[in-house]
N, C-alpha and C. Protein backbone atom coordinates (compact mmCIF):
# COMPACT_ATOMS: atom_id res chain seq x y z
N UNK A 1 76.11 96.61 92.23
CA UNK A 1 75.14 95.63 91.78
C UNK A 1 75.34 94.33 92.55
N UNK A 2 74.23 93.99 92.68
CA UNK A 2 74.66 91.93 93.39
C UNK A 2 74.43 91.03 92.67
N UNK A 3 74.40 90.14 93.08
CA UNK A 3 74.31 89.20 92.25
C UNK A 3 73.24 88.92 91.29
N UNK A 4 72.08 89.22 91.47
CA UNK A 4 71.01 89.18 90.85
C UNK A 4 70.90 90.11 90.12
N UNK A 5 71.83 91.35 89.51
CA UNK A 5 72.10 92.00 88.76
C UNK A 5 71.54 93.00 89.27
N UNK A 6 70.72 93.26 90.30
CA UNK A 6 69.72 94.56 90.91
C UNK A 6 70.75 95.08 91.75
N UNK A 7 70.09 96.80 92.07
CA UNK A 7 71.08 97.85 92.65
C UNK A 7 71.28 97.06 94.08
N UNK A 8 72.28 97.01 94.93
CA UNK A 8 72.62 96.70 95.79
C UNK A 8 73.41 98.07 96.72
N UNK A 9 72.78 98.00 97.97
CA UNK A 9 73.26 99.32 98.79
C UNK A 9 73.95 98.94 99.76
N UNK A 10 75.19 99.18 99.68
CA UNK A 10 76.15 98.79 101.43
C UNK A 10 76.20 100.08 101.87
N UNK A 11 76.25 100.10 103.08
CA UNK A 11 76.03 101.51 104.02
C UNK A 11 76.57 101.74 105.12
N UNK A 12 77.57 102.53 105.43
CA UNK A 12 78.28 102.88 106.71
C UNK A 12 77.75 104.10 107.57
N UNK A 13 77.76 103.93 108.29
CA UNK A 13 77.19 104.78 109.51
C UNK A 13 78.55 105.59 110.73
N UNK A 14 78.34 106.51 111.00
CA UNK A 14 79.41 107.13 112.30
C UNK A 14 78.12 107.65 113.05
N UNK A 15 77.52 107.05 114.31
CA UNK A 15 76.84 107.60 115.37
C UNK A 15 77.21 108.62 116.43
N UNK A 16 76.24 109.95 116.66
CA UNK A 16 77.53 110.81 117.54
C UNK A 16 76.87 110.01 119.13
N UNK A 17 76.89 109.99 120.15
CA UNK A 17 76.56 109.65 121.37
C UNK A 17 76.10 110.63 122.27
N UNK A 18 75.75 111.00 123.39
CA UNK A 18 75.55 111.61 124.09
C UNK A 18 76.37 112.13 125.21
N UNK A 19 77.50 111.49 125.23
CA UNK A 19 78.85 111.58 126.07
C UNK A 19 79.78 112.11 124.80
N UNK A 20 79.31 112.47 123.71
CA UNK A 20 79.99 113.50 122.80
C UNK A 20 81.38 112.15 121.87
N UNK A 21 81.18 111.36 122.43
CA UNK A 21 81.84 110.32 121.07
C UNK A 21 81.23 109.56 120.29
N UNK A 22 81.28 108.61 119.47
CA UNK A 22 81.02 108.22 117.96
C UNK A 22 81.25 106.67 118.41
N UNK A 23 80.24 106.43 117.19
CA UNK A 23 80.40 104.75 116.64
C UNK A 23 80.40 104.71 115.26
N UNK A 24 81.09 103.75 115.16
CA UNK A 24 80.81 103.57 113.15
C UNK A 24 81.10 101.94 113.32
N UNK A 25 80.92 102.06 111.81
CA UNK A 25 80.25 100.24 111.16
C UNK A 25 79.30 100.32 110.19
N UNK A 26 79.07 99.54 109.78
CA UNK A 26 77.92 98.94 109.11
C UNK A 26 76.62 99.69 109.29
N UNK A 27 75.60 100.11 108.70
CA UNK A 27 74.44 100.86 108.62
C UNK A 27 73.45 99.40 108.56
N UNK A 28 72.59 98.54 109.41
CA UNK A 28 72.04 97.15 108.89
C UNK A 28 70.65 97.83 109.22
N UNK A 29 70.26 98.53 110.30
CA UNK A 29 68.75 99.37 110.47
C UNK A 29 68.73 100.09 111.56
N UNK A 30 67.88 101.41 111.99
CA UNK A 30 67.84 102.06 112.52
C UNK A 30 66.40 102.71 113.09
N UNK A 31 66.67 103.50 114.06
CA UNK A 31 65.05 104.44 114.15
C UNK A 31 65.91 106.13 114.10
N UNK A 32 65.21 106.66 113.59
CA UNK A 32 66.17 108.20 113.89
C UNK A 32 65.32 109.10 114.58
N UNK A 33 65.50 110.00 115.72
CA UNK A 33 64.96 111.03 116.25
C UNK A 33 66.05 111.53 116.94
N UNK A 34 65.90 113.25 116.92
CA UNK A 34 64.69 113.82 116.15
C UNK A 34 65.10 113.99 114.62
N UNK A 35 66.56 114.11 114.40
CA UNK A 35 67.21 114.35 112.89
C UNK A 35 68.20 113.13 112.21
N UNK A 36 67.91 113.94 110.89
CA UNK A 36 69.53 112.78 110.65
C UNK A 36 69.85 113.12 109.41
N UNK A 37 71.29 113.15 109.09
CA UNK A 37 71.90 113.64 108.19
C UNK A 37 72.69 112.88 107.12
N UNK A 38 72.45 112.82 105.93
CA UNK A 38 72.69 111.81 104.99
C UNK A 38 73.94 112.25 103.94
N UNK A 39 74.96 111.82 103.70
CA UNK A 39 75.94 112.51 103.02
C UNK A 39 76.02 111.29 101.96
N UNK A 40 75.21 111.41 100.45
CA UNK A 40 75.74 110.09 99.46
C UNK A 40 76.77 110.39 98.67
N UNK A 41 78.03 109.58 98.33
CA UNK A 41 78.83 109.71 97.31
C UNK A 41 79.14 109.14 96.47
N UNK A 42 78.93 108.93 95.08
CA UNK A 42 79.20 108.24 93.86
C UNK A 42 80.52 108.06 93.60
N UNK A 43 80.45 106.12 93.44
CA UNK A 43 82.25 106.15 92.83
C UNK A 43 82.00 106.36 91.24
N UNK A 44 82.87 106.94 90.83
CA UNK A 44 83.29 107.43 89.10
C UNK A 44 82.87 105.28 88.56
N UNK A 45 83.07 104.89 89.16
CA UNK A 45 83.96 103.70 88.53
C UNK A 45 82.02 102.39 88.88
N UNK A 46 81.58 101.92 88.00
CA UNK A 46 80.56 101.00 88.22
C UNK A 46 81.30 99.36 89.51
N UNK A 47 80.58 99.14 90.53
CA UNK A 47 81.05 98.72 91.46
C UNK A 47 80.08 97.65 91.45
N UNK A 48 80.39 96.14 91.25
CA UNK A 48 79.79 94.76 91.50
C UNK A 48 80.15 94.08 92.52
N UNK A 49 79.46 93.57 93.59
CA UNK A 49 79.94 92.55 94.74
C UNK A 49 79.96 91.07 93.86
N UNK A 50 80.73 90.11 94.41
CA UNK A 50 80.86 88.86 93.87
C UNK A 50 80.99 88.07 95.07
N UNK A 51 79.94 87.16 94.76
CA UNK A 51 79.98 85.68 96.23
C UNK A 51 81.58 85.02 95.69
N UNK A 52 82.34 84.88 96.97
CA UNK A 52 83.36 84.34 97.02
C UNK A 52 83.52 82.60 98.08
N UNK A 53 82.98 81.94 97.04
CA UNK A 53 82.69 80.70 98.34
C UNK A 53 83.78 80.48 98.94
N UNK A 54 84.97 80.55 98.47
CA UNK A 54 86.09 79.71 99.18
C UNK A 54 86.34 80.95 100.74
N UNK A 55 85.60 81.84 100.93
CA UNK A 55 85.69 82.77 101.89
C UNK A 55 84.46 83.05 102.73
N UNK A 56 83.63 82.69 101.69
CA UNK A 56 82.27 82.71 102.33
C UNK A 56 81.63 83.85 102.98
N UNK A 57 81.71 84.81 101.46
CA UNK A 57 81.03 86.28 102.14
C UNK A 57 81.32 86.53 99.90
N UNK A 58 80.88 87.88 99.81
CA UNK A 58 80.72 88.66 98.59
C UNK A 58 81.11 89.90 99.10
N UNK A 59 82.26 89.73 97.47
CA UNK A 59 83.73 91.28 97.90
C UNK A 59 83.49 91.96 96.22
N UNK A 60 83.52 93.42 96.56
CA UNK A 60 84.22 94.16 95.29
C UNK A 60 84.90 93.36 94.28
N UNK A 61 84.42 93.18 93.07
CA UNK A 61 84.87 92.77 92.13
C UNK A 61 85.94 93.88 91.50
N UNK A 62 87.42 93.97 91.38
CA UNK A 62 87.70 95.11 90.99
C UNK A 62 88.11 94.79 89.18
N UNK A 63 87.82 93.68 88.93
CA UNK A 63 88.54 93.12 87.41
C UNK A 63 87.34 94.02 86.32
């Protein structure tokens, strides 16, 4: 959830290449052709981001 209490989606990506190695990171947008393969997994546990000013970004709340 984010801050505004609505579902919030963070998304990681592993790209294969054409020279047969990989990228990963962050998923921010894409175009896909011709396929693409989606693997989702649910944590057991309800998961909130929290704005952290003194860092200046929003982290896993684990409390």
């Amino acid at each position: 959830m984010g801050d505004d209490g609505k579902p919030s989606l963070h998304m990681h990506a592993v790209l294969g290449r054409s020279d047969g190695t990989t990228r990963g990171g962050h998923f921010l947008n894409g175009i896909v052709r011709p396929t693409l393969e989606v693997t989702i997994v649910e944590t057991p546990a309800r998961l909130r981001r929290r704005k952290r000013p003194e860092l200046g970004l929003a982290l896993i709340d684990l409390t």
